[in-house]
C-alpha atoms as a PDB file:
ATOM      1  CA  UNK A   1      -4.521   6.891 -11.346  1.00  0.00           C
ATOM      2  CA  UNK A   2      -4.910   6.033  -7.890  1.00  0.00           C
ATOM      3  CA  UNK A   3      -4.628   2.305  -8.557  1.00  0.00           C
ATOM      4  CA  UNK A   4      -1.224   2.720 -10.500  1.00  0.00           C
ATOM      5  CA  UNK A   5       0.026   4.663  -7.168  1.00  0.00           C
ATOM      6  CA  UNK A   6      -1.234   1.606  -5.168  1.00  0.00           C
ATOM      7  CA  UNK A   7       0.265  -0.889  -7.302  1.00  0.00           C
ATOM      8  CA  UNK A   8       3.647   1.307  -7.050  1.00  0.00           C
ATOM      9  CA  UNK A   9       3.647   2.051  -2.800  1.00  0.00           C
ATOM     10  CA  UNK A  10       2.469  -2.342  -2.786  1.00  0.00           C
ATOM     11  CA  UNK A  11       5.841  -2.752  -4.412  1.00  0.00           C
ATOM     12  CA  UNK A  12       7.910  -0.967  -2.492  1.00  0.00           C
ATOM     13  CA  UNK A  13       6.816  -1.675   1.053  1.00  0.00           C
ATOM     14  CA  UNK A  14       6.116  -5.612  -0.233  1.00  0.00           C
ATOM     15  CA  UNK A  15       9.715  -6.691   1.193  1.00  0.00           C
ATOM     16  CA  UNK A  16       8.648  -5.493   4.381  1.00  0.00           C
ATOM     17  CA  UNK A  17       5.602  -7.292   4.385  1.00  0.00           C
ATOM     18  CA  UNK A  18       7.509 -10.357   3.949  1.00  0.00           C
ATOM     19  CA  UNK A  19       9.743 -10.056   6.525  1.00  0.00           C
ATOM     20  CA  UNK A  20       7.382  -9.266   8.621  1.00  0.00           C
ATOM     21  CA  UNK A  21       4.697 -12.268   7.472  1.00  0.00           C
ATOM     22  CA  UNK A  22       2.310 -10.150   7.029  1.00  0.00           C
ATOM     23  CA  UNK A  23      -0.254 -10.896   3.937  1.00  0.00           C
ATOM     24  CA  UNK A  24      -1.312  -7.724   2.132  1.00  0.00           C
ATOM     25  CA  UNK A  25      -4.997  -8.146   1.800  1.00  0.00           C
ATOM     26  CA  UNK A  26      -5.891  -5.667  -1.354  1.00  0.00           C
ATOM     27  CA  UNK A  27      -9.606  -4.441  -1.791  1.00  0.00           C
ATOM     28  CA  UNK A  28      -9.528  -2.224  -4.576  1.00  0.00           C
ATOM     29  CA  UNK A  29     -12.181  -1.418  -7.177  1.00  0.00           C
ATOM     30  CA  UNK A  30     -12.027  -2.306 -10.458  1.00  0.00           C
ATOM     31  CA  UNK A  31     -12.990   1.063 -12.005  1.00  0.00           C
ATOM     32  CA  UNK A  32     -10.475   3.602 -12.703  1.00  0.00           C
ATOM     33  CA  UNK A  33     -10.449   6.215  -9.555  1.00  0.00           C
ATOM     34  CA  UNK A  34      -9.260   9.892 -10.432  1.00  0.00           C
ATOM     35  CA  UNK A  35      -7.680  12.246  -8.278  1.00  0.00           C
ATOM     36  CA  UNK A  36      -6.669  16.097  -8.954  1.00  0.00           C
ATOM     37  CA  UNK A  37      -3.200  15.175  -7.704  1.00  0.00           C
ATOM     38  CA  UNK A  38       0.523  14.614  -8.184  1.00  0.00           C
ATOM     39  CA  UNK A  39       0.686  10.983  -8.697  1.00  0.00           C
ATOM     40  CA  UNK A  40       4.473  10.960  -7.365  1.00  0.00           C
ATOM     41  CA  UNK A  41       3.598  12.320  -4.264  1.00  0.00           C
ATOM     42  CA  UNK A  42       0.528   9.753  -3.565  1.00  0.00           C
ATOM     43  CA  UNK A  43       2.347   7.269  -4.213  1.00  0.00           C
ATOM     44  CA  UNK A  44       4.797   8.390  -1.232  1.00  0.00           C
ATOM     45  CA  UNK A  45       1.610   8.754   1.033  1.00  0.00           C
ATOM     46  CA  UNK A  46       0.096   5.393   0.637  1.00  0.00           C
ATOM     47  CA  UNK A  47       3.804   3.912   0.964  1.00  0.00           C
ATOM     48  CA  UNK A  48       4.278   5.584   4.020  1.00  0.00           C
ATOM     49  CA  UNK A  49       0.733   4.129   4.997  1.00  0.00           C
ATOM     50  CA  UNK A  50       1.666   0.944   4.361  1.00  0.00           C
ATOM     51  CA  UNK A  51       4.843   1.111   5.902  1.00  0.00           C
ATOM     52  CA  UNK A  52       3.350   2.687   9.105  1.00  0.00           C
ATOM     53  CA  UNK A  53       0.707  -0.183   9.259  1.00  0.00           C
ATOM     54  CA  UNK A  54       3.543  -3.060   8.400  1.00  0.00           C
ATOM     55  CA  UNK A  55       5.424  -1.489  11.424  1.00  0.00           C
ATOM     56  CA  UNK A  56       3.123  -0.838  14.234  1.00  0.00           C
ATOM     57  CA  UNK A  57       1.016  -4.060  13.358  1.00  0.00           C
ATOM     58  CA  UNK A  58       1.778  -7.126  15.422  1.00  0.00           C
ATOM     59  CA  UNK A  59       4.231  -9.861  13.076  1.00  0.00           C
ATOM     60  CA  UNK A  60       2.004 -12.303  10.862  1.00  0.00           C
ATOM     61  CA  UNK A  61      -1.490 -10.305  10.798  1.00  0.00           C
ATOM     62  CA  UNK A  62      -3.137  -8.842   7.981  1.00  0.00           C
ATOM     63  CA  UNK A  63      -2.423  -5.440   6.375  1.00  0.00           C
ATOM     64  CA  UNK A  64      -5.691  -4.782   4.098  1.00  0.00           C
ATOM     65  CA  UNK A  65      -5.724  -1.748   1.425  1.00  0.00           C
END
């Protein structure tokens, strides 16, 4: 579950990544991880992670999940 809300919030902040030359350095296990959650709304909170760490990091360095 939580990798399927990581693969979503990667897709949507990816563009800015890009623009911003920043690689997206992914560390994520390869056993399912299960949360009691609403997988819509995690998905918003790692995206807004990302997004947050895209935009206050300098341009070309590494932004690692």
């Amino acid at each position: 579950m939580l990798q399927a809300a990581c693969a979503v919030a990667v897709e949507a902040v990816r563009p800015q990544l890009e623009a911003r030359r920043q690689p997206l350095l992914l560390d994520l296990p390869d056993e399912p991880l299960w949360a009691e959650a609403d997988p819509t709304r995690v998905g918003q909170m790692v995206t807004n992670l990302l997004s947050n760490a895209s935009r206050y990091s300098p341009e070309g360095s590494a932004v690692r999940l």
